[in-house]
N, C-alpha and C. Protein backbone atom coordinates (compact mmCIF):
# COMPACT_ATOMS: atom_id res chain seq x y z
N UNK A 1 -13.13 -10.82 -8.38
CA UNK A 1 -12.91 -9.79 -9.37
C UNK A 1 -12.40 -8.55 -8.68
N UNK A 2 -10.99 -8.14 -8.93
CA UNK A 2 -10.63 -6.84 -8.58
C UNK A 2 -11.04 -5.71 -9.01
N UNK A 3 -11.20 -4.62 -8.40
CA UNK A 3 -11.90 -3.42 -8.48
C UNK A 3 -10.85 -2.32 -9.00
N UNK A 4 -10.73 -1.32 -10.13
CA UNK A 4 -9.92 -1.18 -11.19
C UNK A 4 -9.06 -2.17 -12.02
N UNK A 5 -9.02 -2.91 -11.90
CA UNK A 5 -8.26 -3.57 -13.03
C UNK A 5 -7.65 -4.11 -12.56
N UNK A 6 -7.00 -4.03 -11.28
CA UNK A 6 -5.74 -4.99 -10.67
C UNK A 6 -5.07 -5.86 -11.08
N UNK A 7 -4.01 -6.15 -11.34
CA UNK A 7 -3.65 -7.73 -11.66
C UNK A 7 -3.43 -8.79 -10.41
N UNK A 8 -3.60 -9.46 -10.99
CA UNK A 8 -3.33 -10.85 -9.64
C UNK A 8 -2.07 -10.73 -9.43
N UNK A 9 -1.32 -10.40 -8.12
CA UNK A 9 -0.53 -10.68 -7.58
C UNK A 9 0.05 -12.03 -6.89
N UNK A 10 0.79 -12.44 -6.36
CA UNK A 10 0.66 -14.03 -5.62
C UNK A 10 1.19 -13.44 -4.13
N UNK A 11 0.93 -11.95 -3.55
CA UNK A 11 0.80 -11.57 -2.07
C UNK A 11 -0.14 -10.52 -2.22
N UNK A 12 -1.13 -10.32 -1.21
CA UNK A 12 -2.09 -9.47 -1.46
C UNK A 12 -2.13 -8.84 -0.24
N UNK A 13 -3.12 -7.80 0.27
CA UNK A 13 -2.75 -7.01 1.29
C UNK A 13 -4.61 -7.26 2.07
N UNK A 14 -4.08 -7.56 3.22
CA UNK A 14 -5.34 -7.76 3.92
C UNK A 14 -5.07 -6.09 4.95
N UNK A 15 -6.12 -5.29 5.01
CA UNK A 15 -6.56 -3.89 5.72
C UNK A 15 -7.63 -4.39 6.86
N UNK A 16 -7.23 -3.78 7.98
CA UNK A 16 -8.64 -3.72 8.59
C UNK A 16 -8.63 -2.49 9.85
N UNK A 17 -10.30 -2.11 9.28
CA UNK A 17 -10.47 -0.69 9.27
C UNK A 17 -11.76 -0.88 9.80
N UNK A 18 -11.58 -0.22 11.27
CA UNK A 18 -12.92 0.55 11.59
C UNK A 18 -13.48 1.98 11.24
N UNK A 19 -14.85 1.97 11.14
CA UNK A 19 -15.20 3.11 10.86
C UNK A 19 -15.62 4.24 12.02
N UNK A 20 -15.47 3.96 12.92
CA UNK A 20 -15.88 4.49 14.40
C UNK A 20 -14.66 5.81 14.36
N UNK A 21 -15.14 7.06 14.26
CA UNK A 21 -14.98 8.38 14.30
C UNK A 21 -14.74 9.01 12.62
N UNK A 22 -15.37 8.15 11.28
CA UNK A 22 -14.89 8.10 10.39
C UNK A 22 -16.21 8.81 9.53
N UNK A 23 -16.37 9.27 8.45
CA UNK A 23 -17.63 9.64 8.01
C UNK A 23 -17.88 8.56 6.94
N UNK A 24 -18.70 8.15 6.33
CA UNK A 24 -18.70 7.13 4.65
C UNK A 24 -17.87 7.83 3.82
N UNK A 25 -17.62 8.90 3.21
CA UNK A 25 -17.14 9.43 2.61
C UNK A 25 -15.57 9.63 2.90
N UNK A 26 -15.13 9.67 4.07
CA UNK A 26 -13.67 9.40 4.49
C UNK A 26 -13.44 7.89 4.28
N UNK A 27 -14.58 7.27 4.75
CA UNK A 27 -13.67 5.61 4.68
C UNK A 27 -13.53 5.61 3.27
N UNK A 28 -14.55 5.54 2.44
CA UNK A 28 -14.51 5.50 0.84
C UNK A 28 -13.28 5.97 0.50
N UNK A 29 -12.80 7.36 0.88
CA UNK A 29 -11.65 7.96 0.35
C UNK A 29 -10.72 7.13 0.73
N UNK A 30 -10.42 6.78 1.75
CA UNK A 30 -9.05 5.91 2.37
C UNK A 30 -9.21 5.16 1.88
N UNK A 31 -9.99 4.11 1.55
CA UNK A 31 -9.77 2.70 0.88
C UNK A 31 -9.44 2.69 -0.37
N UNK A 32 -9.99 4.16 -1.68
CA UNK A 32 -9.55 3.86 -2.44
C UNK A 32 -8.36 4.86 -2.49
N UNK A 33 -8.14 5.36 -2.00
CA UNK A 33 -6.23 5.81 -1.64
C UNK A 33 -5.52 4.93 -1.23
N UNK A 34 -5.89 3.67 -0.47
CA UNK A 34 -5.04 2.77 0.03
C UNK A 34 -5.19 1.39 -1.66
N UNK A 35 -6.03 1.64 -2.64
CA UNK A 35 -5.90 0.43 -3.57
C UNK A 35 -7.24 -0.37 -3.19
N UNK A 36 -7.74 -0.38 -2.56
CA UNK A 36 -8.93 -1.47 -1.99
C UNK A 36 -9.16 -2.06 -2.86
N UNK A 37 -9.46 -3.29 -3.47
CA UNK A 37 -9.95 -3.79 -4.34
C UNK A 37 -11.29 -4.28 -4.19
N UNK A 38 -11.59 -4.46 -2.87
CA UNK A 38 -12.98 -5.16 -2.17
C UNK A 38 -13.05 -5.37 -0.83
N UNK A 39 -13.95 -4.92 -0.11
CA UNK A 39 -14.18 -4.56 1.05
C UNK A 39 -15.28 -5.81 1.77
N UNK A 40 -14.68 -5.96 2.82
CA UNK A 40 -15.10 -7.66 3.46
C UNK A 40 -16.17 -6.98 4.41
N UNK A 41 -17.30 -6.78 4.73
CA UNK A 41 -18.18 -5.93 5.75
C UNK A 41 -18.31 -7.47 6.80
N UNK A 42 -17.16 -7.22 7.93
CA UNK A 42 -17.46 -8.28 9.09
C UNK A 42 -18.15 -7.82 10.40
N UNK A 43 -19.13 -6.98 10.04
CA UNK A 43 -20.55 -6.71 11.33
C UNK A 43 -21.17 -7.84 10.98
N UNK A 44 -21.94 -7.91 12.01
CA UNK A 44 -22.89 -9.70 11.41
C UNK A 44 -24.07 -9.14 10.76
N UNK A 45 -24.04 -7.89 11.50
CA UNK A 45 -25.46 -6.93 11.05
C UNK A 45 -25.16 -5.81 10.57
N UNK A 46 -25.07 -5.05 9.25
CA UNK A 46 -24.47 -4.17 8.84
C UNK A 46 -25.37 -2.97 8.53
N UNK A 47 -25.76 -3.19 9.85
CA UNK A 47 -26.60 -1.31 10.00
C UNK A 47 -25.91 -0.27 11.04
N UNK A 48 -25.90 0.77 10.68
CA UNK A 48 -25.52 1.81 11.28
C UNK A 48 -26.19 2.93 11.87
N UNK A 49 -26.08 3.87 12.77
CA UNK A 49 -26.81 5.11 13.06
C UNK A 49 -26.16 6.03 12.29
N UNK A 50 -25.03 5.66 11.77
CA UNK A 50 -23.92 7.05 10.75
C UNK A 50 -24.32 6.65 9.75
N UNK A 51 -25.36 8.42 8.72
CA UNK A 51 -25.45 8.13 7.76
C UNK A 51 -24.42 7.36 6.44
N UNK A 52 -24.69 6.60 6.15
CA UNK A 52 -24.22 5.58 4.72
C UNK A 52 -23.55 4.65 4.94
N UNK A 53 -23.37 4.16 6.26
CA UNK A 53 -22.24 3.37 6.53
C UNK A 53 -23.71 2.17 6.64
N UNK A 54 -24.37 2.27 6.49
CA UNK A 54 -25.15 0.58 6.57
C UNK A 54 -25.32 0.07 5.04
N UNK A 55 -25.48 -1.18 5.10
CA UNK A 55 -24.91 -1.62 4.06
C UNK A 55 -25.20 -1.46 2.45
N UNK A 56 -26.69 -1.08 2.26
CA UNK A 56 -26.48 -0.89 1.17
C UNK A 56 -26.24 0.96 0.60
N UNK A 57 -26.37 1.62 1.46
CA UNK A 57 -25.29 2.63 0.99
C UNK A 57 -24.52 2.82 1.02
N UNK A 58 -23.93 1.75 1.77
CA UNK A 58 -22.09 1.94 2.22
C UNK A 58 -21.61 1.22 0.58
N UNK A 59 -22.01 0.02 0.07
CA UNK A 59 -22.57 -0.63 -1.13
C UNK A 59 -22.07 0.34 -2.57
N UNK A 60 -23.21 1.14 -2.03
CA UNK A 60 -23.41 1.92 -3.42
C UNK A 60 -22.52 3.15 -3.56
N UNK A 61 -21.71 3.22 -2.25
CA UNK A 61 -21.08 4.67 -2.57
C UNK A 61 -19.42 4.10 -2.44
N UNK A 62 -18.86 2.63 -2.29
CA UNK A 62 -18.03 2.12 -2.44
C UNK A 62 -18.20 1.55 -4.00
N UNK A 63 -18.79 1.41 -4.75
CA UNK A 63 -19.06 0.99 -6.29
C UNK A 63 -18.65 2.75 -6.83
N UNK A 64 -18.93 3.32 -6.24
CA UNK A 64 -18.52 4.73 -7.42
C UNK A 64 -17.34 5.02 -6.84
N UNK A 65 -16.22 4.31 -5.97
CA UNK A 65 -14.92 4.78 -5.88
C UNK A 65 -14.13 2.99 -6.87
N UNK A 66 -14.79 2.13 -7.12
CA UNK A 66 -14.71 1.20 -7.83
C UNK A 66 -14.02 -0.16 -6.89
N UNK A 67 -14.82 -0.18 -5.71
CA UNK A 67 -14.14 -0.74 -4.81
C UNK A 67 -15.21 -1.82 -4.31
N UNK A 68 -15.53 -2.91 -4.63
CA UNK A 68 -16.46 -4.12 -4.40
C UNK A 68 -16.68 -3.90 -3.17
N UNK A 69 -17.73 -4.41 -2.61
CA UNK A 69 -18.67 -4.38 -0.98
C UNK A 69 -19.01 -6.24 -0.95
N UNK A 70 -18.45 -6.72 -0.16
CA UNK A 70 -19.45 -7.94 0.55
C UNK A 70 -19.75 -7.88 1.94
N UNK A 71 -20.43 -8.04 2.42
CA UNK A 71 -20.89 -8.22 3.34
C UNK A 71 -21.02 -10.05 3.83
N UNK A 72 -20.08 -10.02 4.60
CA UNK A 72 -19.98 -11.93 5.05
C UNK A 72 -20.49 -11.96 6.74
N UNK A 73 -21.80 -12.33 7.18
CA UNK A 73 -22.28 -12.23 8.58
C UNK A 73 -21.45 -13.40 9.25
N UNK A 74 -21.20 -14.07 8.58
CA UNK A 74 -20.21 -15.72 9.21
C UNK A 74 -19.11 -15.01 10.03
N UNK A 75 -18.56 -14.31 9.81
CA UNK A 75 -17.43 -13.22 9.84
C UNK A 75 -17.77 -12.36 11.12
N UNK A 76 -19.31 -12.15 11.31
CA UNK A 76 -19.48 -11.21 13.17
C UNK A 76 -19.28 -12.12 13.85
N UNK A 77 -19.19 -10.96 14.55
CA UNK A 77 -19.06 -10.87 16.09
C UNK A 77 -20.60 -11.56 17.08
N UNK A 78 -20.92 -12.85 17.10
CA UNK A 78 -22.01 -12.48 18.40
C UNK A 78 -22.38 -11.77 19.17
N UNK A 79 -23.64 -10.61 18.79
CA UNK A 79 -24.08 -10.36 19.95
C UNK A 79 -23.41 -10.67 21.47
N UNK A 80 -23.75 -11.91 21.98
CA UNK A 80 -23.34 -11.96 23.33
C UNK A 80 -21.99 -12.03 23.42
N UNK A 81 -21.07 -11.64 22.79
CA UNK A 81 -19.50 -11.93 22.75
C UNK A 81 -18.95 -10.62 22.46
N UNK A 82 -19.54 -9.82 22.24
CA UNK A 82 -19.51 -8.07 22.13
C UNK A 82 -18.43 -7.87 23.27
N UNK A 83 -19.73 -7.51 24.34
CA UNK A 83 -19.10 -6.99 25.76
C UNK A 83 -17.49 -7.30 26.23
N UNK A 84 -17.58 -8.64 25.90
CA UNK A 84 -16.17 -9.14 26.07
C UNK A 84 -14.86 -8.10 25.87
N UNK A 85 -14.78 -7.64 24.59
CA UNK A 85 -14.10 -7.15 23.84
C UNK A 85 -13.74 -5.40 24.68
N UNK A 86 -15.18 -5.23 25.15
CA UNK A 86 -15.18 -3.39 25.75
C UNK A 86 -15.04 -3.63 27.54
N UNK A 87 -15.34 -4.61 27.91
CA UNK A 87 -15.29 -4.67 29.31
C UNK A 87 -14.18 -5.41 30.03
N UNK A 88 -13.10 -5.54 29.63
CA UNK A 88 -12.11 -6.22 29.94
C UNK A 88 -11.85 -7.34 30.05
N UNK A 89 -12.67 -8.05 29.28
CA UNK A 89 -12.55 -10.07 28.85
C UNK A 89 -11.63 -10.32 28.02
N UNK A 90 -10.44 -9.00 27.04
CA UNK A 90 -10.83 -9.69 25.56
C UNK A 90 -9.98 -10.84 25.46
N UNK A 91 -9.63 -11.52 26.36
CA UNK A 91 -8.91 -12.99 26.29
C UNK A 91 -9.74 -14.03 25.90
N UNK A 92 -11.16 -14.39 26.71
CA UNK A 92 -12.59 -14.80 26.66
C UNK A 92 -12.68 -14.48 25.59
N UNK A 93 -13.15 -13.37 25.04
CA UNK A 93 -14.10 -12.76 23.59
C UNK A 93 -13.41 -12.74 22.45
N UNK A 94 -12.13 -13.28 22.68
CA UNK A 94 -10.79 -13.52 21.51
C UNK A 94 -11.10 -14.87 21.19
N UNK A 95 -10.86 -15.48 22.03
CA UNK A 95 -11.22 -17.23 22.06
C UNK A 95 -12.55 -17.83 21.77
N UNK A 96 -13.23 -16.99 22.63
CA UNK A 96 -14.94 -17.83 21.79
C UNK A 96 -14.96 -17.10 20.57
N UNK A 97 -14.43 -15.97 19.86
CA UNK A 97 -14.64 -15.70 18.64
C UNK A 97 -13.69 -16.72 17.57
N UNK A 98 -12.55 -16.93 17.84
CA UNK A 98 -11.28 -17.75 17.62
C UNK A 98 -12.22 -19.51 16.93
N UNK A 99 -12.92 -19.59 18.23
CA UNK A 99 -13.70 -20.95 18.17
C UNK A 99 -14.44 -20.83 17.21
N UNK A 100 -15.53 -19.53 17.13
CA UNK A 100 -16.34 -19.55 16.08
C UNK A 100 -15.62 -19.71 14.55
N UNK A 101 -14.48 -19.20 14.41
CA UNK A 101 -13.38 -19.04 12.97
C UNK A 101 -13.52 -20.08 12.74
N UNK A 102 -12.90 -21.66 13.92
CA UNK A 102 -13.04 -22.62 13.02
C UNK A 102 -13.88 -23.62 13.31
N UNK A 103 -14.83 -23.21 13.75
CA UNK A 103 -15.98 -24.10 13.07
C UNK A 103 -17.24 -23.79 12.12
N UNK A 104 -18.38 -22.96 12.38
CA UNK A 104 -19.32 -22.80 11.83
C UNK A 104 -18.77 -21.35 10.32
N UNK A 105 -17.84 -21.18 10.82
CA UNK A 105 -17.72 -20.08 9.97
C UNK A 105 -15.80 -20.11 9.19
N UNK A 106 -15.42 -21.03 9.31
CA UNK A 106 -14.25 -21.61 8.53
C UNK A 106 -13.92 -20.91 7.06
N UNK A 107 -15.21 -22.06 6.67
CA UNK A 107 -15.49 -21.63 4.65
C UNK A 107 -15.37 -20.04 4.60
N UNK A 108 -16.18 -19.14 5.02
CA UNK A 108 -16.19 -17.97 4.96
C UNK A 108 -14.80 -17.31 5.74
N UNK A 109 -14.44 -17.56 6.02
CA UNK A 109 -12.39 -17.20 6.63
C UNK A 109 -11.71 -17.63 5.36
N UNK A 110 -11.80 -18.81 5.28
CA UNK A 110 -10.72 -19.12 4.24
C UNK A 110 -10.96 -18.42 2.62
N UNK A 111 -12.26 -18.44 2.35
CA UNK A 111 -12.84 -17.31 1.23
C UNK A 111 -12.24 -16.15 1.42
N UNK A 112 -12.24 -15.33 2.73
CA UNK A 112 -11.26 -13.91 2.52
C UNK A 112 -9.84 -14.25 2.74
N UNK A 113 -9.42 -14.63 3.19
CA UNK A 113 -7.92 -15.51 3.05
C UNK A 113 -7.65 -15.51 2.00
N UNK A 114 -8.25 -16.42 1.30
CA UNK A 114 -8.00 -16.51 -0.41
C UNK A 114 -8.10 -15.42 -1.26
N UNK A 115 -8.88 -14.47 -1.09
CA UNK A 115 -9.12 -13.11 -1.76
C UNK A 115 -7.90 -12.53 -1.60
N UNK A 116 -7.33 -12.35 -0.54
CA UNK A 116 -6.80 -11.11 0.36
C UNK A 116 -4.85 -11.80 -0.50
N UNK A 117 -5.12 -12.97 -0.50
CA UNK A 117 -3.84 -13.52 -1.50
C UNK A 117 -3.49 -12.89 -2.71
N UNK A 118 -4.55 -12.47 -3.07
CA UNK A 118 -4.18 -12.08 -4.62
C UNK A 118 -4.81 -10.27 -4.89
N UNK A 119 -5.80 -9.86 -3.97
CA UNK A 119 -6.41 -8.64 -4.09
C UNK A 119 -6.21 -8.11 -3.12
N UNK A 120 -6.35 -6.66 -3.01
CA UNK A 120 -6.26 -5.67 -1.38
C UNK A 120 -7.36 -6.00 -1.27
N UNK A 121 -7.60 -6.45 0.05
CA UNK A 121 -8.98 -6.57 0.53
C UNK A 121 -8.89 -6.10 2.25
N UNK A 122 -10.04 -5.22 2.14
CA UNK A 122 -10.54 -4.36 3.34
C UNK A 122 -11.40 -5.20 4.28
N UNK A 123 -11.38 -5.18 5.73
CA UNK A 123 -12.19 -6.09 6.72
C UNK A 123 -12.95 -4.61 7.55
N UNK A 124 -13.65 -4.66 7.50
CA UNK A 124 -14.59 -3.60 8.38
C UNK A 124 -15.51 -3.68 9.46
N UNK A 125 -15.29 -3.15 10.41
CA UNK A 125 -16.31 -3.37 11.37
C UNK A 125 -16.48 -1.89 12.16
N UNK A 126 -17.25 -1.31 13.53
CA UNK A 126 -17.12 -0.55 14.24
C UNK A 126 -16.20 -0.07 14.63
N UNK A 127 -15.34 -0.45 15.58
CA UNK A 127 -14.64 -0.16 16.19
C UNK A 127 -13.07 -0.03 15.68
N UNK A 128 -13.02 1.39 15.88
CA UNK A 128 -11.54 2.05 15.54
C UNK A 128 -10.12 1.23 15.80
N UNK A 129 -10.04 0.62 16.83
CA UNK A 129 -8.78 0.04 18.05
C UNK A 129 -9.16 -1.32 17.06
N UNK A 130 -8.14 -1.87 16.06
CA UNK A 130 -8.27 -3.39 16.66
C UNK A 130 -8.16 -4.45 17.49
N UNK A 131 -7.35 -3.90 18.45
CA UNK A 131 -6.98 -4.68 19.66
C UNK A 131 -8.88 -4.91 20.44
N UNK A 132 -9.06 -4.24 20.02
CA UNK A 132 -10.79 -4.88 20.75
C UNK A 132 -11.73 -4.57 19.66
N UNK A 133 -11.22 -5.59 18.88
CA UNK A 133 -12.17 -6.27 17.94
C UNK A 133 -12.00 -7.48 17.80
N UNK A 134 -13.25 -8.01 17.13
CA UNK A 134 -12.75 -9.55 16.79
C UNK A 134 -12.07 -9.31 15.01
N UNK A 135 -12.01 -8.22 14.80
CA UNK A 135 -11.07 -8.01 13.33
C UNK A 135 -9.38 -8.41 13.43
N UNK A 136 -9.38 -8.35 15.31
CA UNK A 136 -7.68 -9.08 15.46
C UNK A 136 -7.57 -10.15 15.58
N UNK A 137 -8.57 -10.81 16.24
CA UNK A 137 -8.93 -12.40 15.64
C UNK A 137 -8.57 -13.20 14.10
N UNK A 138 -9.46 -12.31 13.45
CA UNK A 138 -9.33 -12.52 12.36
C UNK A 138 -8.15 -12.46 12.00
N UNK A 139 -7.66 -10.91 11.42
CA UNK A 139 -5.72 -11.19 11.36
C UNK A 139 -5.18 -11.80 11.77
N UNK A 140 -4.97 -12.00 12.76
CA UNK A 140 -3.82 -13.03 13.48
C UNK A 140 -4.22 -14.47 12.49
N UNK A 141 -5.40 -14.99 12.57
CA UNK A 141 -5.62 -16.22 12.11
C UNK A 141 -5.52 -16.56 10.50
N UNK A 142 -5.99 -14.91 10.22
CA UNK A 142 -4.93 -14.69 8.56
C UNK A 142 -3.68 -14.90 8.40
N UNK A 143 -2.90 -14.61 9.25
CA UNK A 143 -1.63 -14.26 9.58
C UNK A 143 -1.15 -15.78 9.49
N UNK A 144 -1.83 -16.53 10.27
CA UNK A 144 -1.18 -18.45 10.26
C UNK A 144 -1.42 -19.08 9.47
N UNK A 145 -2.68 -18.35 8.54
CA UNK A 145 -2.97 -19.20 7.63
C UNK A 145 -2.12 -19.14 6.51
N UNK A 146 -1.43 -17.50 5.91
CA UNK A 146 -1.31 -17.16 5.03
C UNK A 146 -0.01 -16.26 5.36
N UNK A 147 0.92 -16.66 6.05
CA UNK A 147 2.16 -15.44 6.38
C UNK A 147 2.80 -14.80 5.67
N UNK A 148 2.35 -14.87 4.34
CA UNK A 148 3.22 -14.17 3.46
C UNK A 148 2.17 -12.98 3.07
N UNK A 149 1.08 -12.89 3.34
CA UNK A 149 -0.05 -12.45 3.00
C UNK A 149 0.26 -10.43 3.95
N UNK A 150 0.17 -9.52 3.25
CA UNK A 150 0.84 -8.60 4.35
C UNK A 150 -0.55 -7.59 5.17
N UNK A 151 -0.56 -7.31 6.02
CA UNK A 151 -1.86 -6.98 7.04
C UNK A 151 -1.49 -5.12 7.35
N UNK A 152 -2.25 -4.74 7.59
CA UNK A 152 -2.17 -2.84 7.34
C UNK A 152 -3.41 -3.04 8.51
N UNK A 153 -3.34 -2.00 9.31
CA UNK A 153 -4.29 -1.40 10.67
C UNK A 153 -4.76 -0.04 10.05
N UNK A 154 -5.81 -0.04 9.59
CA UNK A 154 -6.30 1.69 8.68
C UNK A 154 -6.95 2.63 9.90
């Protein structure tokens, strides 16, 4: 279900946006300035030390800009596959995340895949840079699945 009214399109816009130097209230604003229709929360654990950004106030204050919240943990990052990403592995921490996409956590990829076809849909995690996230994982593997599908760095 799109968030204002949207119509189904047959190309949809996949975003992905860290919140790392961002307040709740700025991301809220950007997403629904950018159209968001629904926002994919890919922390595995969606708590924060920045007030509202954990999940159920991040939740409730993305519903009053009219912009859906899920939260999909299939979608983190492991714990032990973190470091990878900040300490100069991210070839390693690309690939064992890559691995995780298609196996235990597939169904839940291809679910935002499929969304992101027809609705703007937002991918969120920490970190600002996607180049060291596993949110570039993700794109890219959006990207093969779905190339017509168009991708935005917020």
């Amino acid at each position: 279900m799109a968030g204002r009214g949207t119509s189904k399109r047959s190309t949809g816009i996949l975003y992905s946006v860290g919140y790392e130097g961002r307040t709740a209230d700025q991301l809220a604003e950007l997403l629904a300035m950018m159209r968001v229709d629904v926002l994919v929360d890919v922390r595995l654990t969606p708590l924060s030390r920045k007030p509202g950004l954990s999940k159920r106030k991040l939740a409730e204050l993305l519903e009053a800009h009219g912009i859906e919240y899920v939260h999909e943990p299939l979608l983190g990052n492991l714990r032990d596959n973190r470091d990878g990403f900040h300490n100069g592995h991210l070839k390693e921490a690309k690939e064992r995340f890559a691995e995780r996409l298609s196996n235990g956590s597939r169904d839940a990829f291809l679910a935002l895949v499929e969304r992101a076809r027809s609705e703007n849909v937002a991918m969120l995690c920490v970190e600002a840079e996607q180049e060291r996230c596993h949110r570039q994982v993700i794109a890219e593997a959006a990207e093969a699945e779905a190339p017509r599908l168009v991708q935005i760095q917020l």
